[in-house]
PDB file of N, CA and C in Angstrom:
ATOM      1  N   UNK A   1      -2.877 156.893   2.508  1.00  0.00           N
ATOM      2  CA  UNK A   1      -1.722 156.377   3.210  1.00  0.00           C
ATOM      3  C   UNK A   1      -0.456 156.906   2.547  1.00  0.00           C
ATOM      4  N   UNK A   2       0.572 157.444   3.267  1.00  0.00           N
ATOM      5  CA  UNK A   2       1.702 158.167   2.449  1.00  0.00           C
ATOM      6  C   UNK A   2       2.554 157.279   2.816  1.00  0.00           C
ATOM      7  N   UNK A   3       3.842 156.358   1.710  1.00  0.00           N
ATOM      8  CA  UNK A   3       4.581 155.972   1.938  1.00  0.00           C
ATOM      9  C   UNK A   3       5.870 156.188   1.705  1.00  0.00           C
ATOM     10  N   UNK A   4       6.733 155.925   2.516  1.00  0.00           N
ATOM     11  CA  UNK A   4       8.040 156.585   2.755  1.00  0.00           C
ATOM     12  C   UNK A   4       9.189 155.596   2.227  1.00  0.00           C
ATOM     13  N   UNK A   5      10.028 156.224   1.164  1.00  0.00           N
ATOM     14  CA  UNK A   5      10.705 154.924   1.092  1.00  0.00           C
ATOM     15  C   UNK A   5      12.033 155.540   1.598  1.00  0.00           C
ATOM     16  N   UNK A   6      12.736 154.418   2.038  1.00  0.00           N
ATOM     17  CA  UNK A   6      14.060 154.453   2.258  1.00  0.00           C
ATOM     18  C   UNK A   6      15.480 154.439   1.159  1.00  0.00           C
ATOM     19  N   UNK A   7      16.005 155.455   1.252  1.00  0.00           N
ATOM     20  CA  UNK A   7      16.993 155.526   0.370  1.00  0.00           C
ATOM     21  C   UNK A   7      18.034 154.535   0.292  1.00  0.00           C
ATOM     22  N   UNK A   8      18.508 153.624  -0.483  1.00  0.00           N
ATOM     23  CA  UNK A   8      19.145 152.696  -0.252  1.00  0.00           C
ATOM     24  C   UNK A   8      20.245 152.521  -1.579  1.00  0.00           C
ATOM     25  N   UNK A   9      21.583 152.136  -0.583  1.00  0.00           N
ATOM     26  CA  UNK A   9      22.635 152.018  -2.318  1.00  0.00           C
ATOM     27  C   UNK A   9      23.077 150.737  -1.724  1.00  0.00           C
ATOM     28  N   UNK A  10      24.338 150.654  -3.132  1.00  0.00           N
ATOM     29  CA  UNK A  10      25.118 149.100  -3.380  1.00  0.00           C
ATOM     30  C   UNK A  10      26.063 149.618  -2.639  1.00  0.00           C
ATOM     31  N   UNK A  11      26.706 147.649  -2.786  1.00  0.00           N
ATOM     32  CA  UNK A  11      28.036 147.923  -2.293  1.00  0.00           C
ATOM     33  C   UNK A  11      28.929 149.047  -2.896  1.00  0.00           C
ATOM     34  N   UNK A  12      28.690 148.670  -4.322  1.00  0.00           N
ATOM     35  CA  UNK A  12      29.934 150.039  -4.782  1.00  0.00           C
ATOM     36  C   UNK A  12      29.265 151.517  -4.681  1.00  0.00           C
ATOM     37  N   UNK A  13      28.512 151.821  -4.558  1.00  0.00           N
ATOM     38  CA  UNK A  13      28.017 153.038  -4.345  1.00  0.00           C
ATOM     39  C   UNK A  13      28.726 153.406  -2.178  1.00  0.00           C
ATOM     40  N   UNK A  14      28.770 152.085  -1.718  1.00  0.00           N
ATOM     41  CA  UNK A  14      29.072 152.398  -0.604  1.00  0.00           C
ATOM     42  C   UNK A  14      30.827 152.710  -0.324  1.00  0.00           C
ATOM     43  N   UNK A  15      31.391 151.893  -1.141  1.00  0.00           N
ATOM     44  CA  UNK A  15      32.869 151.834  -1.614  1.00  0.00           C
ATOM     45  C   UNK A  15      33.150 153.573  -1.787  1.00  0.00           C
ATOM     46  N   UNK A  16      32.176 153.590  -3.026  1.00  0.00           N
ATOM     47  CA  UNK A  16      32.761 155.404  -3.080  1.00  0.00           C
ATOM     48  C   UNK A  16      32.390 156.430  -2.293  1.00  0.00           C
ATOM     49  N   UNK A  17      31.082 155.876  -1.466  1.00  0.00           N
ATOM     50  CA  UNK A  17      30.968 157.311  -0.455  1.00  0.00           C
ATOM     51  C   UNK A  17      32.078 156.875   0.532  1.00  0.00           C
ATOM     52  N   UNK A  18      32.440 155.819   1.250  1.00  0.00           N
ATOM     53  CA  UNK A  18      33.481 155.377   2.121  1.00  0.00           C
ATOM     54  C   UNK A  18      35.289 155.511   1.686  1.00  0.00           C
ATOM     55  N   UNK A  19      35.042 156.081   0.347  1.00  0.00           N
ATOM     56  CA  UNK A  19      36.639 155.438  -0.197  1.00  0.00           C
ATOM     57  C   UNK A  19      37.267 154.430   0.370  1.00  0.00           C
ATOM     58  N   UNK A  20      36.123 153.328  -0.063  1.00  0.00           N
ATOM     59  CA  UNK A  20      37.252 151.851   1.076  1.00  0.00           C
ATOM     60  C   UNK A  20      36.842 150.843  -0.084  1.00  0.00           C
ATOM     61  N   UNK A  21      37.706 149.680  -0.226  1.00  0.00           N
ATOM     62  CA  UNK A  21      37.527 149.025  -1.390  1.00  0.00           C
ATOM     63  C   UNK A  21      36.413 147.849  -0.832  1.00  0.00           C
ATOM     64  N   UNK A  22      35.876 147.236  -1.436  1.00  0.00           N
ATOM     65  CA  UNK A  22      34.915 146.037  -2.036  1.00  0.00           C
ATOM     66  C   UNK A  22      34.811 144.619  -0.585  1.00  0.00           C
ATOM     67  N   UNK A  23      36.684 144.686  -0.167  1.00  0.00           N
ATOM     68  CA  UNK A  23      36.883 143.717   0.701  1.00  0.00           C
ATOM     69  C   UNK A  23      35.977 144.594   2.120  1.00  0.00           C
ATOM     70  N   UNK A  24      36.821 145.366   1.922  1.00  0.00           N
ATOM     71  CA  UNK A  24      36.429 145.778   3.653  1.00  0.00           C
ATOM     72  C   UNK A  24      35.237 146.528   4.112  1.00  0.00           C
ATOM     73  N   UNK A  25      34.315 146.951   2.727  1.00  0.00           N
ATOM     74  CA  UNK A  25      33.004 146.957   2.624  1.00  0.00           C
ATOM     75  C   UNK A  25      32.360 145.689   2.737  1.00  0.00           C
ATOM     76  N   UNK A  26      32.780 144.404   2.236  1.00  0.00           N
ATOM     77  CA  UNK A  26      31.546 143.345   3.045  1.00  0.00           C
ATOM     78  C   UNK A  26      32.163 142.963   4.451  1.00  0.00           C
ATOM     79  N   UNK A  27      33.287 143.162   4.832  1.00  0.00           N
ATOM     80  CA  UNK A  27      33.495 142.863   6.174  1.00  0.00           C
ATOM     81  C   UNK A  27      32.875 143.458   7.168  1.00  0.00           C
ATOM     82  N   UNK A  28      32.451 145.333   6.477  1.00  0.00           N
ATOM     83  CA  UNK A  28      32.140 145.790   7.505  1.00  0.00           C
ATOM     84  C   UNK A  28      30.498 145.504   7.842  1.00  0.00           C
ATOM     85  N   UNK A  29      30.128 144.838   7.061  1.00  0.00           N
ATOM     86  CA  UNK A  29      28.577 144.406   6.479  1.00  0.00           C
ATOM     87  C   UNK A  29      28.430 142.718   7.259  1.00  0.00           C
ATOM     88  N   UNK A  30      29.614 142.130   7.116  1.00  0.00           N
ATOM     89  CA  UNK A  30      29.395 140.759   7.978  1.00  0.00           C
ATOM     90  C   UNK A  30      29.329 140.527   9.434  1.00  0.00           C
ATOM     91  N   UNK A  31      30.282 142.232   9.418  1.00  0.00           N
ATOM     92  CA  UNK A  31      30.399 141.808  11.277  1.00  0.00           C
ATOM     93  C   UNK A  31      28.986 142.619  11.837  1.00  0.00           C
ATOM     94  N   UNK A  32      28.463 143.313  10.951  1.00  0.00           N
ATOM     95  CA  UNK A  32      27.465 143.961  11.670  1.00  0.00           C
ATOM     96  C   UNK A  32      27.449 145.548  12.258  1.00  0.00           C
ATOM     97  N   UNK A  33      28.651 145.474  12.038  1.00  0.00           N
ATOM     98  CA  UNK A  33      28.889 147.250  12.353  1.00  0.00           C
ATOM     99  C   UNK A  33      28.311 148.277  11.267  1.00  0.00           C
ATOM    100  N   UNK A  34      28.174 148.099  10.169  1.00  0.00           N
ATOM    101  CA  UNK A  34      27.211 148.770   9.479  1.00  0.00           C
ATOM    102  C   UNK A  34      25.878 147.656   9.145  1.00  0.00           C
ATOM    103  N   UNK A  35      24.684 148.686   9.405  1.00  0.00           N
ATOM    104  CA  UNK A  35      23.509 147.636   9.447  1.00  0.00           C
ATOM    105  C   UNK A  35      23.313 147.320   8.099  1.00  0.00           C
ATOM    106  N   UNK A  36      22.887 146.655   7.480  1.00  0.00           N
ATOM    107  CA  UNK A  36      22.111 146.294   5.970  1.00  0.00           C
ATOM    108  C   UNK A  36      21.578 145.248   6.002  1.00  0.00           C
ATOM    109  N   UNK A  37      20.917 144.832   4.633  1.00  0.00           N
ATOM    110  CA  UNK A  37      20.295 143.719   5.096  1.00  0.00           C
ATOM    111  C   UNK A  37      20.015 142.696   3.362  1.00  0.00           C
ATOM    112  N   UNK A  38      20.343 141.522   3.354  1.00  0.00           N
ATOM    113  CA  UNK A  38      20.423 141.187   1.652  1.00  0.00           C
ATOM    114  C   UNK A  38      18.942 140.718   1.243  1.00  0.00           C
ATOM    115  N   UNK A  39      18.947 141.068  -0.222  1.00  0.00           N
ATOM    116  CA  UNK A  39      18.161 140.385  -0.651  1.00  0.00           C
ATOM    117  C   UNK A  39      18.305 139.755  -2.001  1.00  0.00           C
ATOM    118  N   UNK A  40      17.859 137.759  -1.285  1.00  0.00           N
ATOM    119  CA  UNK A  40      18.838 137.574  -2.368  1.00  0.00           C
ATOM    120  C   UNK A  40      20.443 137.082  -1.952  1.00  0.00           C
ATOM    121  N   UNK A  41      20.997 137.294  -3.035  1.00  0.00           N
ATOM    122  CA  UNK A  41      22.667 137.184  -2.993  1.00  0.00           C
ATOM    123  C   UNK A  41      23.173 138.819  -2.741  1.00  0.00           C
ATOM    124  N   UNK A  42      22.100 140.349  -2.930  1.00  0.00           N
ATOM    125  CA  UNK A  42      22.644 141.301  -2.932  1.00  0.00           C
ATOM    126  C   UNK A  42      22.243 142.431  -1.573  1.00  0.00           C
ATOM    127  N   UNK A  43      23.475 143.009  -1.225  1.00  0.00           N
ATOM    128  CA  UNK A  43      23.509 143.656   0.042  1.00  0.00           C
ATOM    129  C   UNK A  43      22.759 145.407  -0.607  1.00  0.00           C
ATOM    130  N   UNK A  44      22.099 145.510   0.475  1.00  0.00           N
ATOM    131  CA  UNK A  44      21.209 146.657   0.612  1.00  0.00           C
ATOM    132  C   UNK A  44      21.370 147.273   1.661  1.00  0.00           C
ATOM    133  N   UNK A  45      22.144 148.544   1.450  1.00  0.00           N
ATOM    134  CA  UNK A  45      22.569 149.403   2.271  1.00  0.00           C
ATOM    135  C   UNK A  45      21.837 150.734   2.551  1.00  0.00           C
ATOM    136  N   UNK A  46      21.279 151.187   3.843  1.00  0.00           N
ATOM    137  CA  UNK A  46      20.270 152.414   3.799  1.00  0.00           C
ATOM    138  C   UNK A  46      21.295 153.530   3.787  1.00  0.00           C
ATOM    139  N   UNK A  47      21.245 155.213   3.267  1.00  0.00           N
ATOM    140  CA  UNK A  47      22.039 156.112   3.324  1.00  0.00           C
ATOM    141  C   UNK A  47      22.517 156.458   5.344  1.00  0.00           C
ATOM    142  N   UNK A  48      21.203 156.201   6.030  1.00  0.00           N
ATOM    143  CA  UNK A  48      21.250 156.337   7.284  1.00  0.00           C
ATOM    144  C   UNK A  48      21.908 155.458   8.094  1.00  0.00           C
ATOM    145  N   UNK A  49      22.050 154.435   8.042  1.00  0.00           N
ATOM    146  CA  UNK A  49      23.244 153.139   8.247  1.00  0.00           C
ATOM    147  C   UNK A  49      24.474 153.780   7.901  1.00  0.00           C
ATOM    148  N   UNK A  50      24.800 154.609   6.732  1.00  0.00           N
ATOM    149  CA  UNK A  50      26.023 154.546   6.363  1.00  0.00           C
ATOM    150  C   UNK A  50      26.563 156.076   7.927  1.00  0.00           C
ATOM    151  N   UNK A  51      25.458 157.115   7.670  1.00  0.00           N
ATOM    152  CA  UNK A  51      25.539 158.469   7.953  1.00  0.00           C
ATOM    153  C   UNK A  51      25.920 157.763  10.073  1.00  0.00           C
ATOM    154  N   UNK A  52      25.255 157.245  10.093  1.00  0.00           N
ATOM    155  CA  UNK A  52      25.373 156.601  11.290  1.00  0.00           C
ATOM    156  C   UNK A  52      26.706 155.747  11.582  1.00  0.00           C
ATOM    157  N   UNK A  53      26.940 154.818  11.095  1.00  0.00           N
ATOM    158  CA  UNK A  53      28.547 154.637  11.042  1.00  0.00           C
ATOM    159  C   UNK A  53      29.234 155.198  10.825  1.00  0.00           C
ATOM    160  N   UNK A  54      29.328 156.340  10.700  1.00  0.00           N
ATOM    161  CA  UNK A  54      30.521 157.637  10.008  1.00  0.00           C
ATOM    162  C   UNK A  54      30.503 158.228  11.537  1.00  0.00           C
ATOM    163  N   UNK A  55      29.404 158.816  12.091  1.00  0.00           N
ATOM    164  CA  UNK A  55      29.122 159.274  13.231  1.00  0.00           C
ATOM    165  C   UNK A  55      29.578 158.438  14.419  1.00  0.00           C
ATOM    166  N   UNK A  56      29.552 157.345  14.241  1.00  0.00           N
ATOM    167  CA  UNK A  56      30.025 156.492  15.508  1.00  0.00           C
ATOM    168  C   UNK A  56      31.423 156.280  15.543  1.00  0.00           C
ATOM    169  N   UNK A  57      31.887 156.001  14.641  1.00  0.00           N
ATOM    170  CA  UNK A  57      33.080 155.468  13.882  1.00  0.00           C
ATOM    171  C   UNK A  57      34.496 157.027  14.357  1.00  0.00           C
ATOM    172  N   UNK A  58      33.925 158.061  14.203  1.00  0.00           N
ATOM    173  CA  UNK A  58      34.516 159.070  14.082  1.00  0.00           C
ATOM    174  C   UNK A  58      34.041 159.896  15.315  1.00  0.00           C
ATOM    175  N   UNK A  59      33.169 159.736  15.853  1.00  0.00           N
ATOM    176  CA  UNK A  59      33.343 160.242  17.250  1.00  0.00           C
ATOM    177  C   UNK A  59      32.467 161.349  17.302  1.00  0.00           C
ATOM    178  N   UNK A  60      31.773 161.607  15.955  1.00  0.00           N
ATOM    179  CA  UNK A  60      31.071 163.138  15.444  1.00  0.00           C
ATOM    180  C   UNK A  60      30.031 163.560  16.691  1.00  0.00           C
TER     181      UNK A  60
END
């Protein structure tokens, strides 16, 4: 069985690929416009969630 894992960062790892600060990284995480999902008290963000909101967001 081959398993695939999903690449996944933090909030601040998302802060610096986004250059957006801390606030408006969990906002964009509460309303749902970027997908993630917590575990725990901590947010887990996939690289493809992010690559995908960049794409929508910007019209790419």
């Amino acid at each position: 069985m081959q398993t695939e894992y999903i690449d996944l960062i933090t909030i601040d790892e998302l802060c610096d690929l986004l250059m957006i600060g801390r606030t408006t990284a969990y906002k964009l995480l509460q309303s749902g416009r970027l997908k993630a999902f917590k575990i725990g008290r901590v947010w887990k963000i996939s690289r493809a969630s992010v690559e995908q909101y960049i794409k929508e967001s910007s019209n790419l």
